[in-house]
N, C-alpha and C. Protein backbone atom coordinates (compact mmCIF):
# COMPACT_ATOMS: atom_id res chain seq x y z
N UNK A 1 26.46 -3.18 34.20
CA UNK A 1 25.22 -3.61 34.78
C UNK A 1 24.10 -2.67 34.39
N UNK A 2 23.53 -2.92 32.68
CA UNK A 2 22.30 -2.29 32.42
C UNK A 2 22.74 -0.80 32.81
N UNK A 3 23.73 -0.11 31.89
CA UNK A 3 24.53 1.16 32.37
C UNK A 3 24.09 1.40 30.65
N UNK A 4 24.10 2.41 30.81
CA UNK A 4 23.81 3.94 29.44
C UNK A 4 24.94 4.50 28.90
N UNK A 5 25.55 3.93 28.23
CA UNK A 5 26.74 4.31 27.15
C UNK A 5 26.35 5.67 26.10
N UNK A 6 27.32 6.56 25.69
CA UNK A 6 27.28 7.01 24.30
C UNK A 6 29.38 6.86 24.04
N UNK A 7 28.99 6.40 22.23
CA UNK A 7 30.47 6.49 22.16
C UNK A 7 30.33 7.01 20.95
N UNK A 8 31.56 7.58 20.30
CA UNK A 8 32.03 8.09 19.17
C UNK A 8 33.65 7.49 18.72
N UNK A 9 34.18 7.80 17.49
CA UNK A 9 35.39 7.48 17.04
C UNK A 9 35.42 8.13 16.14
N UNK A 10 37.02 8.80 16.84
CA UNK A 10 37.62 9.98 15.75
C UNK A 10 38.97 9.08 15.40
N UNK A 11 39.84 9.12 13.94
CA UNK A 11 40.87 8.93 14.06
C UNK A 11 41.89 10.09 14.37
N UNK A 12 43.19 9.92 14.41
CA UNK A 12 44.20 10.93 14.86
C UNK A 12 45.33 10.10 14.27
N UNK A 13 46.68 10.88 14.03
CA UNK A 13 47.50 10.79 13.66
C UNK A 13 48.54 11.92 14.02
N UNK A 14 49.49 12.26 14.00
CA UNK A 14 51.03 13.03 14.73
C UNK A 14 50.14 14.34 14.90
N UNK A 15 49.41 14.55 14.41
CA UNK A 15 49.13 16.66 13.43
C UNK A 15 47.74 16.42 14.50
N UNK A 16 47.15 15.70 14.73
CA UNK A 16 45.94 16.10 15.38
C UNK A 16 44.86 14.71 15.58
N UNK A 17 43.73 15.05 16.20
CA UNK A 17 42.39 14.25 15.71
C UNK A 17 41.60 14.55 14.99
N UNK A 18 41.00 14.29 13.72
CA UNK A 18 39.66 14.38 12.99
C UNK A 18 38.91 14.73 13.14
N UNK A 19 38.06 14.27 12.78
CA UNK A 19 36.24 14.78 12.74
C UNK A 19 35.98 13.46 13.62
N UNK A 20 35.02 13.30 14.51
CA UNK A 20 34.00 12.15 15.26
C UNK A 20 32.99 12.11 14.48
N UNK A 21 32.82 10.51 14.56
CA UNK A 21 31.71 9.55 13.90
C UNK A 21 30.33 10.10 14.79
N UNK A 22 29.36 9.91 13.93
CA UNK A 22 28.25 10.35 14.86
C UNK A 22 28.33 9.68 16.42
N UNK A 23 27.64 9.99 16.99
CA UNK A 23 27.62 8.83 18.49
C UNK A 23 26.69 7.93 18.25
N UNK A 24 26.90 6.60 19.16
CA UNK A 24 26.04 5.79 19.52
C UNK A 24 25.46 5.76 21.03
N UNK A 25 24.44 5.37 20.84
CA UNK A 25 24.48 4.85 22.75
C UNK A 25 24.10 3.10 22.71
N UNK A 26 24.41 2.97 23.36
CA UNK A 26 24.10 1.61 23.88
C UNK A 26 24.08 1.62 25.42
N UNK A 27 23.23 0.18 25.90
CA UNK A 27 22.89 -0.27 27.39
C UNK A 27 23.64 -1.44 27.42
N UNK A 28 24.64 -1.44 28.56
CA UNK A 28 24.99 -3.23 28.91
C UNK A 28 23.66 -4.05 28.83
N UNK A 29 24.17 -5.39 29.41
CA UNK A 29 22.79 -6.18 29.99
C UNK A 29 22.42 -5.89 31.13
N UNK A 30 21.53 -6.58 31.56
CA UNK A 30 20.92 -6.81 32.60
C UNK A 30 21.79 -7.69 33.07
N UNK A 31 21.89 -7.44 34.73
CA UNK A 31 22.70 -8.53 35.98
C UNK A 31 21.58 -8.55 37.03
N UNK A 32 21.50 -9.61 37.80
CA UNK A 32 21.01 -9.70 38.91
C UNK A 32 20.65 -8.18 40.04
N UNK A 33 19.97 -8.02 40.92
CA UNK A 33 19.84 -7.06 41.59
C UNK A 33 21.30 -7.06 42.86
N UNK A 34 21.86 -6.16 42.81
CA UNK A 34 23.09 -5.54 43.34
C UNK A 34 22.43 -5.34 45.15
N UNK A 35 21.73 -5.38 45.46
CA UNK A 35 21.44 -5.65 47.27
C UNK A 35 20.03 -6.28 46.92
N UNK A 36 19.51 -6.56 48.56
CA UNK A 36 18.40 -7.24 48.51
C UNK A 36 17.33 -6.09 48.52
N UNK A 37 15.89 -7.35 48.89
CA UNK A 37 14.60 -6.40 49.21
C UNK A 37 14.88 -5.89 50.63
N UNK A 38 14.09 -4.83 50.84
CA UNK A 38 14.39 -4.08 51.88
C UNK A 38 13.22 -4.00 52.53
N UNK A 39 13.42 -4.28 54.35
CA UNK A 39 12.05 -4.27 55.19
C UNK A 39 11.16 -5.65 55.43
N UNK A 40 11.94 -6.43 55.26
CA UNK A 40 10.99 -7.41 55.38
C UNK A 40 10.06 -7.78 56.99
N UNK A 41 8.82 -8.08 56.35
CA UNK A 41 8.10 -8.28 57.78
C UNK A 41 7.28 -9.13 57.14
N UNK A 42 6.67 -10.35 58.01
CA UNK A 42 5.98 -11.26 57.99
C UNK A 42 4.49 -11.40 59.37
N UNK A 43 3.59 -11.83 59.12
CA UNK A 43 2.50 -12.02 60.55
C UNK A 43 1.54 -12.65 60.09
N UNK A 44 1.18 -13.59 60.94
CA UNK A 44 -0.02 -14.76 61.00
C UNK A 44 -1.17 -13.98 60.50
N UNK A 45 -1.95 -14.30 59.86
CA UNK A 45 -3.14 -13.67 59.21
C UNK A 45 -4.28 -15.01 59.94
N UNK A 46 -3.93 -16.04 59.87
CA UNK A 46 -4.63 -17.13 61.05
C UNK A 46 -4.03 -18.23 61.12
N UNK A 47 -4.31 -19.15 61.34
CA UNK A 47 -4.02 -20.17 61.95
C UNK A 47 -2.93 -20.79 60.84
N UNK A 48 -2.95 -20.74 59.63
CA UNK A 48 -2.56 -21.42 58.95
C UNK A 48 -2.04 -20.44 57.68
N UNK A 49 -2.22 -19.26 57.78
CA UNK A 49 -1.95 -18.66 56.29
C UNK A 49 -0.84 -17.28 56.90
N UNK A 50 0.48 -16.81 56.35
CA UNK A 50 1.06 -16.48 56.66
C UNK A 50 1.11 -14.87 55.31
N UNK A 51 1.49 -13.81 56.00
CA UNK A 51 1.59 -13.02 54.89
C UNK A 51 2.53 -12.22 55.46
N UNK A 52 3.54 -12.39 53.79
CA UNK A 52 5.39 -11.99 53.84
C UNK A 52 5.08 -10.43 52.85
N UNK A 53 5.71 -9.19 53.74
CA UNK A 53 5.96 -8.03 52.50
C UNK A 53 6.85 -7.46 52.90
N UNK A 54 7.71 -7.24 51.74
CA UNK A 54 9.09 -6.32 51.52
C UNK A 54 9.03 -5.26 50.64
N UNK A 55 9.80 -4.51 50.74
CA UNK A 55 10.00 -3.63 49.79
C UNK A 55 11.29 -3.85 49.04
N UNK A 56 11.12 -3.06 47.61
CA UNK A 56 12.19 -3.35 46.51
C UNK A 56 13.71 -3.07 46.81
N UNK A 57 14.61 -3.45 46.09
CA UNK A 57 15.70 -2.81 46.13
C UNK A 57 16.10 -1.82 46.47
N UNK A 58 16.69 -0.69 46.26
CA UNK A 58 17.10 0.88 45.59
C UNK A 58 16.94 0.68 44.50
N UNK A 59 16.38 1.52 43.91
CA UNK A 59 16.47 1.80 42.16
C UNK A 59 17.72 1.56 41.62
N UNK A 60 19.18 2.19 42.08
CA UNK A 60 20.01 2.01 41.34
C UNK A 60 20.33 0.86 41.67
N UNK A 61 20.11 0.03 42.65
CA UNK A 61 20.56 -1.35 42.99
C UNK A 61 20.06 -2.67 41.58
N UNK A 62 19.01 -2.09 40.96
CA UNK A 62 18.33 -3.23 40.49
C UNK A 62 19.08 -3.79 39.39
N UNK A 63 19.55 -3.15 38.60
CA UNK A 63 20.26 -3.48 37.53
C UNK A 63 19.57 -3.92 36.55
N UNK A 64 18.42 -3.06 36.17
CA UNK A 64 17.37 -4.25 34.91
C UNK A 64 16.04 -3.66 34.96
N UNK A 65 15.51 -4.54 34.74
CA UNK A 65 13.36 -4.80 34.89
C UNK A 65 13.65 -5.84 36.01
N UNK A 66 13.15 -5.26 36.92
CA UNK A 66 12.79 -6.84 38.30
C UNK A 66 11.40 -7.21 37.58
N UNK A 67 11.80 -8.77 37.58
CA UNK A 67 10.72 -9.55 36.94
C UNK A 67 10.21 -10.15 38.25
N UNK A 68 10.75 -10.49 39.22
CA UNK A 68 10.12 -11.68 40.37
C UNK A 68 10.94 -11.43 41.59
N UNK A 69 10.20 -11.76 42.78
CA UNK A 69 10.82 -11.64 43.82
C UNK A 69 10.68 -13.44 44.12
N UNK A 70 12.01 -14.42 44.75
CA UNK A 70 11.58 -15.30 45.32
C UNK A 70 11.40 -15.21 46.66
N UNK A 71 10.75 -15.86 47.28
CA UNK A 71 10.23 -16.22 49.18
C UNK A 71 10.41 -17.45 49.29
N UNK A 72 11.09 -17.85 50.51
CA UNK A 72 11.65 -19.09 50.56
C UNK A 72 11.15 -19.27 52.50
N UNK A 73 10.29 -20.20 52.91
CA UNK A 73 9.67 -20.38 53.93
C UNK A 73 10.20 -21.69 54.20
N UNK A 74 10.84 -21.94 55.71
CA UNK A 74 10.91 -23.39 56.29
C UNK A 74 10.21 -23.06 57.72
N UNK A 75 9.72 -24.06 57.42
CA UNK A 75 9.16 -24.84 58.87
C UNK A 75 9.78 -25.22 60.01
N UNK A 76 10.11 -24.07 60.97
CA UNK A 76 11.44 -24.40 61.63
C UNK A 76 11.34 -25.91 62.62
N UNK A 77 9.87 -26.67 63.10
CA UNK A 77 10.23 -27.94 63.68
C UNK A 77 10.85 -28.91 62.93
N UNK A 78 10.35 -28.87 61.15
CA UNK A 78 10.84 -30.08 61.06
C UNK A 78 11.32 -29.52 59.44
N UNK A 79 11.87 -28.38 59.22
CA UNK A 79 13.14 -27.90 58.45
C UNK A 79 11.96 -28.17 56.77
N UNK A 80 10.67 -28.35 56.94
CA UNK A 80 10.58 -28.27 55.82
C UNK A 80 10.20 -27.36 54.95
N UNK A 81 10.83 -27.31 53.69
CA UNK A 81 10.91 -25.93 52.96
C UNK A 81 10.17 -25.28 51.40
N UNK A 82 9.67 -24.45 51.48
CA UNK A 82 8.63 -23.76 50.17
C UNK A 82 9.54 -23.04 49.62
N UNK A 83 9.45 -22.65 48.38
CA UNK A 83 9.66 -21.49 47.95
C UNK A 83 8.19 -21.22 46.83
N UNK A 84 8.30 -19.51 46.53
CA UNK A 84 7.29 -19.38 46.26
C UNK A 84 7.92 -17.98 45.49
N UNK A 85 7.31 -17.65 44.48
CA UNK A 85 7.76 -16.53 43.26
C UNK A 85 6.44 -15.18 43.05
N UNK A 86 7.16 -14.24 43.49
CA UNK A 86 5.66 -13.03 43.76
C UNK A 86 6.43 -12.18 42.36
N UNK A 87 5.28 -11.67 41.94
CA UNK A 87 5.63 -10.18 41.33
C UNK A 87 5.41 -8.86 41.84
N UNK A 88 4.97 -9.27 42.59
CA UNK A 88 4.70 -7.85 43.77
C UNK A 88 5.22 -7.84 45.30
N UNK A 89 5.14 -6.82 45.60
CA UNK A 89 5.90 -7.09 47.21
C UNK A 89 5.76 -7.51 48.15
N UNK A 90 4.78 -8.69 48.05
CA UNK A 90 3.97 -9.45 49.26
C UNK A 90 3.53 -10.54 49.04
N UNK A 91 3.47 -11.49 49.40
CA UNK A 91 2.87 -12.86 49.29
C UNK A 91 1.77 -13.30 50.48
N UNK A 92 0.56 -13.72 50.37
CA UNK A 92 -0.08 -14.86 51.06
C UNK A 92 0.21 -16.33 50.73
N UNK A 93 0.39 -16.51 51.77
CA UNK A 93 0.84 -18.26 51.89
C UNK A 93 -0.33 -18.83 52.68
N UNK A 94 -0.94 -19.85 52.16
CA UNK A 94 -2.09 -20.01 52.94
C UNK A 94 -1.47 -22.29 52.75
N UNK A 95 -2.81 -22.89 53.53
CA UNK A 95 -2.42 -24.34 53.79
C UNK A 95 -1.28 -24.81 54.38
N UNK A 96 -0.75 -23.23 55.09
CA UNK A 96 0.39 -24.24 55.85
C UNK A 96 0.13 -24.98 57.20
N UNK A 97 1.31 -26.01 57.77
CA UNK A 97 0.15 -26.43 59.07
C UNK A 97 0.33 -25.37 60.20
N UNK A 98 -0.92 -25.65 60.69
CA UNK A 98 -1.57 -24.75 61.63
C UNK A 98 -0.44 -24.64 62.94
N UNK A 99 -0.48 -23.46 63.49
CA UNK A 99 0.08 -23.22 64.77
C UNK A 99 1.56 -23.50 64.73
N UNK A 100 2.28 -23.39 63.53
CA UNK A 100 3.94 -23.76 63.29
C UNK A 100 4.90 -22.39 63.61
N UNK A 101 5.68 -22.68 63.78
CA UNK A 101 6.79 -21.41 63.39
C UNK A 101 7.73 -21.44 62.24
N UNK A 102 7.78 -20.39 61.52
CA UNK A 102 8.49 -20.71 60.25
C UNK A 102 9.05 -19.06 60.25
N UNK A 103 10.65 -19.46 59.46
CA UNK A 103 11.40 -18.36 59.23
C UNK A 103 11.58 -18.22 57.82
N UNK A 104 11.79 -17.30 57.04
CA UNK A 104 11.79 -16.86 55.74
C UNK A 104 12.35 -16.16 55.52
N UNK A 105 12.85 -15.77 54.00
CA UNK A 105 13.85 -14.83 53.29
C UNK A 105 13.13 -14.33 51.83
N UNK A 106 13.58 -13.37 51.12
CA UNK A 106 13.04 -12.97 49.97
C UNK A 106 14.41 -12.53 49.30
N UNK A 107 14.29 -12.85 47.65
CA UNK A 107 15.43 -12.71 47.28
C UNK A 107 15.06 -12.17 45.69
C-alpha cells in the first residue's frame, strides 16, 4: 500500500554470495485510505444550507495522494439522499429544504 521498497540481487552458490546488483527502489500502488476522516462535525449555517468539516486520515493511514473526500447527506423524514465530492475538509451544502434534519457521513 504505496510502501518504499529498495532491492538488490546477488547470486550465491555452495562457496558463498557475490557481488550485489546496484539497488533499486520502487513504490507499490496506491490503495484506498486504510481508516476514515477524523472529527466529523456538521451545523446549520441557516435555514437551508448545512456546513460538514472533518479532518483527514492519519498520514500513514492514507495510502497515496487523497484526491477527494465523498459526503453523503439523507434527509432523515423522507430518506432522501445527496452525495457530494470536496477536495478540502469541509463542504457547504446550500438549497436544501428548509428546517429538515439530515444525517451524514464522509468517506
Amino acid at each position: 500500500e504505496y510502501t518504499l521498497y529498495t532491492c538488490w540481487v546477488a547470486a550465491g552458490n555452495e562457496i558463498g554470495l557475490g557481488a550485489a546488483s546496484n539497488s533499486v527502489d520502487f513504490t507499490t500502488l496506491e490503495d484506498v485510505p486504510s481508516s476514515p476522516p477524523l472529527r466529523p462535525f456538521g451545523y446549520a449555517e441557516s435555514s437551508s444550507v448545512i456546513r460538514l468539516t472533518w479532518e483527514p486520515p492519519p498520514p500513514i493511514d492514507i495510502n497515496g495522494n487523497l484526491v477527494y473526500y465523498v459526503a453523503e447527506v439523507i434527509e432523515v423524514e423522507t430518506d432522501r439522499f445527496w452525495k457530494f465530492y470536496a477536495v478540502d475538509t469541509h463542504i457547504n451544502i446550500a438549497s436544501l429544504p428548509p428546517y429538515s434534519q439530515y444525517k451524514w457521513k464522509v468517506a
